[in-house]
PDB file of N, CA and C in Angstrom:
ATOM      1  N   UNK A   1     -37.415 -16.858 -40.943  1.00  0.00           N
ATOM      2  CA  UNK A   1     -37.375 -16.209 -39.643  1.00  0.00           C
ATOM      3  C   UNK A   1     -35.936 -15.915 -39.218  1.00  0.00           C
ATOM      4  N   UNK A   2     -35.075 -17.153 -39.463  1.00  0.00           N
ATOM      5  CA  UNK A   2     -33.312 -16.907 -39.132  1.00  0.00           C
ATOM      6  C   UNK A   2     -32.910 -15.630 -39.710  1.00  0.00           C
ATOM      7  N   UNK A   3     -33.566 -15.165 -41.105  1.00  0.00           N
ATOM      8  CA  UNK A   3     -32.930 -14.312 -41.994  1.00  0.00           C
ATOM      9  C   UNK A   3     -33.474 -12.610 -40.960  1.00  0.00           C
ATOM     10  N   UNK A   4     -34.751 -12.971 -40.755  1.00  0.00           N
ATOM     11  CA  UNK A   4     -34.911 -11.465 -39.705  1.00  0.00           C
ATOM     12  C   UNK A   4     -34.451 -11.227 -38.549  1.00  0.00           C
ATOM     13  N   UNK A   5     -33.804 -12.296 -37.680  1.00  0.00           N
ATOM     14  CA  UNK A   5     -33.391 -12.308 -36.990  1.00  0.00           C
ATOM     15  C   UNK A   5     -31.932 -11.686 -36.964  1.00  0.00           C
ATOM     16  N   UNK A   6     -31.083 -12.219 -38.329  1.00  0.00           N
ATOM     17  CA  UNK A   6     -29.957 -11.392 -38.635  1.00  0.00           C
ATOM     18  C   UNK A   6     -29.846 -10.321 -39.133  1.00  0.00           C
ATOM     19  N   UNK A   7     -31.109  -9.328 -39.805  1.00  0.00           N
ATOM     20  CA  UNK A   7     -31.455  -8.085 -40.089  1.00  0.00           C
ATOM     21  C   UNK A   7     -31.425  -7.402 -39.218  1.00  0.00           C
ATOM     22  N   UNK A   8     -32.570  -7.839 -37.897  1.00  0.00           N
ATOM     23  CA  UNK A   8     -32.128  -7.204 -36.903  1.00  0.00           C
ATOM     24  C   UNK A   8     -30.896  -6.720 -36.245  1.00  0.00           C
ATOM     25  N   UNK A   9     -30.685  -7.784 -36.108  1.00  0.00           N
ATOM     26  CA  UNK A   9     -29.373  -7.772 -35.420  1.00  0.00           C
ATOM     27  C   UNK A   9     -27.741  -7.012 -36.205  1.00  0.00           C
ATOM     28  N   UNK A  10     -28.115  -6.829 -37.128  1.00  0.00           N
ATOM     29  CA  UNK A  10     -27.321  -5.599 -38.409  1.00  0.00           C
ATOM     30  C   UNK A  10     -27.952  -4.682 -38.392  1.00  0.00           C
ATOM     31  N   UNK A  11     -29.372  -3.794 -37.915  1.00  0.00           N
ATOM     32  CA  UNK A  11     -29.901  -3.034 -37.784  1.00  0.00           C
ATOM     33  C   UNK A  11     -29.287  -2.580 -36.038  1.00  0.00           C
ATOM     34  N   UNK A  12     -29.294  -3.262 -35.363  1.00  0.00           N
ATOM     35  CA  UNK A  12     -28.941  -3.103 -33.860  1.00  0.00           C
ATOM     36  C   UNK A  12     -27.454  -2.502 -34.110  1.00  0.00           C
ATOM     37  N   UNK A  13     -26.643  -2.975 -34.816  1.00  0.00           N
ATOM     38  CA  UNK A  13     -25.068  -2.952 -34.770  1.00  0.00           C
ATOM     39  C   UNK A  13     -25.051  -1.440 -35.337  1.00  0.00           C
ATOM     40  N   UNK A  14     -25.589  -1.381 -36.262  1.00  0.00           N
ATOM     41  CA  UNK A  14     -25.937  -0.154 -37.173  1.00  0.00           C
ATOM     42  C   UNK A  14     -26.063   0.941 -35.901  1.00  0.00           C
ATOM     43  N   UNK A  15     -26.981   0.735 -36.041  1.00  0.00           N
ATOM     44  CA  UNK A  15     -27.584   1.974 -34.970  1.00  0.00           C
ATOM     45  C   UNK A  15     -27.025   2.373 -33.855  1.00  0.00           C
ATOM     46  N   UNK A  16     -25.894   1.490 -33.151  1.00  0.00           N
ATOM     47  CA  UNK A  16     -25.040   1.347 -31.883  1.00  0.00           C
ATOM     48  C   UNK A  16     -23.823   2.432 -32.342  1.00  0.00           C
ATOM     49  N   UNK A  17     -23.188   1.626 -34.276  1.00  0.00           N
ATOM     50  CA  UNK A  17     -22.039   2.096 -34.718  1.00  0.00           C
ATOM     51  C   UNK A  17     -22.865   4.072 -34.778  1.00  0.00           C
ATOM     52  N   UNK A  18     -23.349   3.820 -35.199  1.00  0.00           N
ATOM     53  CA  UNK A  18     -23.545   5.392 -35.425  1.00  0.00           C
ATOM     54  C   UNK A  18     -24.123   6.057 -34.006  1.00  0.00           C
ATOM     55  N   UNK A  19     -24.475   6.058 -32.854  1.00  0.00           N
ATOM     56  CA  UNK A  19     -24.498   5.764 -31.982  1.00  0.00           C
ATOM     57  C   UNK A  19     -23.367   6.631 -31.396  1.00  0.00           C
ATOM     58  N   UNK A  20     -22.392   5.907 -31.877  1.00  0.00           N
ATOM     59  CA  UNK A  20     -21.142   5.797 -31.371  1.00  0.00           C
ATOM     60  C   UNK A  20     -20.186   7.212 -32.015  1.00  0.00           C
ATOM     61  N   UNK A  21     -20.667   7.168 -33.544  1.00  0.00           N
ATOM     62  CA  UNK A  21     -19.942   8.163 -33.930  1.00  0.00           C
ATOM     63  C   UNK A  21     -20.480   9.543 -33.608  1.00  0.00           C
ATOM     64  N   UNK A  22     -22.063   9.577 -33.810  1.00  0.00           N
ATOM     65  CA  UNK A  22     -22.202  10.757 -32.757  1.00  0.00           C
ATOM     66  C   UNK A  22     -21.799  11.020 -31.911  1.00  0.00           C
ATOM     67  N   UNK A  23     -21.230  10.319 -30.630  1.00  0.00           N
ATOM     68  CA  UNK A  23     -20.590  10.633 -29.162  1.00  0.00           C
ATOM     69  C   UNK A  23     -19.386  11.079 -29.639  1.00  0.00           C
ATOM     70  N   UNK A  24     -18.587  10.630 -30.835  1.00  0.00           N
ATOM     71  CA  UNK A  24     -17.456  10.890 -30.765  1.00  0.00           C
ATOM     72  C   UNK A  24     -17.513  12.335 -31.316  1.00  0.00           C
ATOM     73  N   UNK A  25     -18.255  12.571 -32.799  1.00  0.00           N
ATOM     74  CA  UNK A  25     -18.458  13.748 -33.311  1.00  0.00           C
ATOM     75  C   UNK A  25     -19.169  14.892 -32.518  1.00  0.00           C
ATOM     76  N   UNK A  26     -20.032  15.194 -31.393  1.00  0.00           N
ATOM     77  CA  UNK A  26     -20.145  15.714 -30.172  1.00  0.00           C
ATOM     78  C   UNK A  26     -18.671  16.140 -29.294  1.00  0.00           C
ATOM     79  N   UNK A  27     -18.265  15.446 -29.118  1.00  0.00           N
ATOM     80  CA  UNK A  27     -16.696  15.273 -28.098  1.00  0.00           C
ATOM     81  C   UNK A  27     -16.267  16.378 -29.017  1.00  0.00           C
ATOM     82  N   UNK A  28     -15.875  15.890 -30.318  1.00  0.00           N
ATOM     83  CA  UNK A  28     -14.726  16.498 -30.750  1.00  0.00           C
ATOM     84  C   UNK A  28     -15.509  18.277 -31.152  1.00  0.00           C
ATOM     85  N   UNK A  29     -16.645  18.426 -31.519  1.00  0.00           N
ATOM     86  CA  UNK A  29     -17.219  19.393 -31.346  1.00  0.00           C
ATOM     87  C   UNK A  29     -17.193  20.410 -30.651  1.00  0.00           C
ATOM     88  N   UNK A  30     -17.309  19.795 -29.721  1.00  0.00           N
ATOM     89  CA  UNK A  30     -17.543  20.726 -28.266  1.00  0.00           C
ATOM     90  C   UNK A  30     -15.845  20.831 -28.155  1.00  0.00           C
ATOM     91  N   UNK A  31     -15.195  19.857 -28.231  1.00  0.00           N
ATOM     92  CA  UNK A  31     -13.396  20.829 -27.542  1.00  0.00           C
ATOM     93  C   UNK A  31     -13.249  21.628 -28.597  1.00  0.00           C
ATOM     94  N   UNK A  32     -13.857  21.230 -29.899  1.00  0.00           N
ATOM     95  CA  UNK A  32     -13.487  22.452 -31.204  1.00  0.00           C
ATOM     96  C   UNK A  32     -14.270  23.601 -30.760  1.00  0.00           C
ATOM     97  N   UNK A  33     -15.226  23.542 -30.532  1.00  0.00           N
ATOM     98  CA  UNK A  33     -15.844  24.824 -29.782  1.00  0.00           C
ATOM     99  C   UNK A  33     -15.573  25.963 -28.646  1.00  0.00           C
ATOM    100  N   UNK A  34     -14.792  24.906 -28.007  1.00  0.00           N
ATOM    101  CA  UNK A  34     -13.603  25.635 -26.641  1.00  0.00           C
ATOM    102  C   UNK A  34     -12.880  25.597 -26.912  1.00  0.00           C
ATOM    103  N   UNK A  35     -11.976  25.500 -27.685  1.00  0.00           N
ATOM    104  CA  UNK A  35     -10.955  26.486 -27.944  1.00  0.00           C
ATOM    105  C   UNK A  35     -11.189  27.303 -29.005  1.00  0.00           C
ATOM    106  N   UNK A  36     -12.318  27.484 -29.872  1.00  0.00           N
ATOM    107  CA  UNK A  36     -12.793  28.739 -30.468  1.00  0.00           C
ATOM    108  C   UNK A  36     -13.431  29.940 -29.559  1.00  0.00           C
ATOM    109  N   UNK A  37     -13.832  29.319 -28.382  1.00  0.00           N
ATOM    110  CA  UNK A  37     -14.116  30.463 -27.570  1.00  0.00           C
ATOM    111  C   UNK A  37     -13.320  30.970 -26.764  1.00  0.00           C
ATOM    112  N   UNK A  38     -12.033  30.253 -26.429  1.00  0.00           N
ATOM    113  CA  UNK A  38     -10.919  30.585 -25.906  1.00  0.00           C
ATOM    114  C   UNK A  38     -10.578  31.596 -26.526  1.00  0.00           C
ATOM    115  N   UNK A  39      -9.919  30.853 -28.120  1.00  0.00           N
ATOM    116  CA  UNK A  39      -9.038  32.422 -29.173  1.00  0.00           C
ATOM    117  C   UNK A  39     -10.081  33.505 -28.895  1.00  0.00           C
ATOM    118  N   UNK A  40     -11.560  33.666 -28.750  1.00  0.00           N
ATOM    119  CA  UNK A  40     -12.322  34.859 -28.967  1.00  0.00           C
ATOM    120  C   UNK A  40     -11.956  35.229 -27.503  1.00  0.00           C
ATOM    121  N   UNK A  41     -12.164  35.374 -26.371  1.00  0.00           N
ATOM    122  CA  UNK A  41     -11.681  35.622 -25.306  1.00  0.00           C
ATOM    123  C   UNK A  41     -10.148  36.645 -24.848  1.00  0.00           C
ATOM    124  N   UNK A  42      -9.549  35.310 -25.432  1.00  0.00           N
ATOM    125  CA  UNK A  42      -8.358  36.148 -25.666  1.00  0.00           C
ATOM    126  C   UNK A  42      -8.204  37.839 -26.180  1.00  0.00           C
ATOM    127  N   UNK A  43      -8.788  37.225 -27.379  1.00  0.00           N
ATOM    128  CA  UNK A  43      -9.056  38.399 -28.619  1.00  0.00           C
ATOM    129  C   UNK A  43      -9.380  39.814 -27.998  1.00  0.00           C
ATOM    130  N   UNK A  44     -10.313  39.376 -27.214  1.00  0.00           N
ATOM    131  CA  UNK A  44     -11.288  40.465 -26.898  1.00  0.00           C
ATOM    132  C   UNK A  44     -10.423  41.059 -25.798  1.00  0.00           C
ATOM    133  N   UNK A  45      -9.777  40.439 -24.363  1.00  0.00           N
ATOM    134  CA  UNK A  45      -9.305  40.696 -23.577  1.00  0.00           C
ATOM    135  C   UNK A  45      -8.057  41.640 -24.219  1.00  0.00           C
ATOM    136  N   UNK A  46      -7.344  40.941 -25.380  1.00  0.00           N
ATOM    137  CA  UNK A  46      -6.783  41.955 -26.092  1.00  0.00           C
ATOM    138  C   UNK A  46      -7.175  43.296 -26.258  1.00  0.00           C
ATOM    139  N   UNK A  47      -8.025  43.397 -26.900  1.00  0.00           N
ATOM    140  CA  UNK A  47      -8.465  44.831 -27.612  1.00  0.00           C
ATOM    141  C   UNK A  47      -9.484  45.591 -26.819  1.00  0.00           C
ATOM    142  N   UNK A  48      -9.833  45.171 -25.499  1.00  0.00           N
ATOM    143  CA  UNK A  48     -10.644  45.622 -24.950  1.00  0.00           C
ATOM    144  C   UNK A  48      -9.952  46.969 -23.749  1.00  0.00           C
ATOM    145  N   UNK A  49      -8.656  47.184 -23.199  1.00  0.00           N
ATOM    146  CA  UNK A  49      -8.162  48.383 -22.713  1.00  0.00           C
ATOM    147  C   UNK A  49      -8.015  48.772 -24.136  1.00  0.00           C
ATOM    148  N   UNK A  50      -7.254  48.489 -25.667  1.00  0.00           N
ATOM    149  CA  UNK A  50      -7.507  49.243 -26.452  1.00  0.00           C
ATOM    150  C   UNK A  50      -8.310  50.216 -26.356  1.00  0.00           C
ATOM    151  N   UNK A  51     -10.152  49.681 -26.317  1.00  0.00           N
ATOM    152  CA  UNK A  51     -10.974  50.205 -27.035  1.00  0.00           C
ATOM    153  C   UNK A  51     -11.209  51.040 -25.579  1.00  0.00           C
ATOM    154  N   UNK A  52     -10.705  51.478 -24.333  1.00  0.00           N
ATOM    155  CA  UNK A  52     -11.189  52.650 -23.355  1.00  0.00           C
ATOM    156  C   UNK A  52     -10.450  53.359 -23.450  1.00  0.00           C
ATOM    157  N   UNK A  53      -9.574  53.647 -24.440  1.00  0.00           N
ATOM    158  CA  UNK A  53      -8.322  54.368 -24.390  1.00  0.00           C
ATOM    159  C   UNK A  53      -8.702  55.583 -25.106  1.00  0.00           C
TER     160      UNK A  53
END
């Protein structure tokens, strides 16, 4: 019974650690994502009196 008790409880840690790295891999996602939509923004604001010209 001691021995499932510590499975668990390495199953709990487990699941917390990764848990965890999702929040972080999310975070870093999403600011990688804003400032990819930034440069496109830019981009566009660029070339966009271009393109009425």
């Amino acid at each position: 019974m001691a021995k499932l008790v510590d499975i668990q409880a390495e199953v709990r840690q487990d699941l917390a650690a990764h848990g965890d790295e999702i929040a972080g891999l999310r975070r870093h996602m999403n600011d990688h994502l804003t400032s990819i939509r930034s440069e496109i923004l830019d981009q566009l604001t660029t070339l966009q009196p271009k393109a009425t010209k």
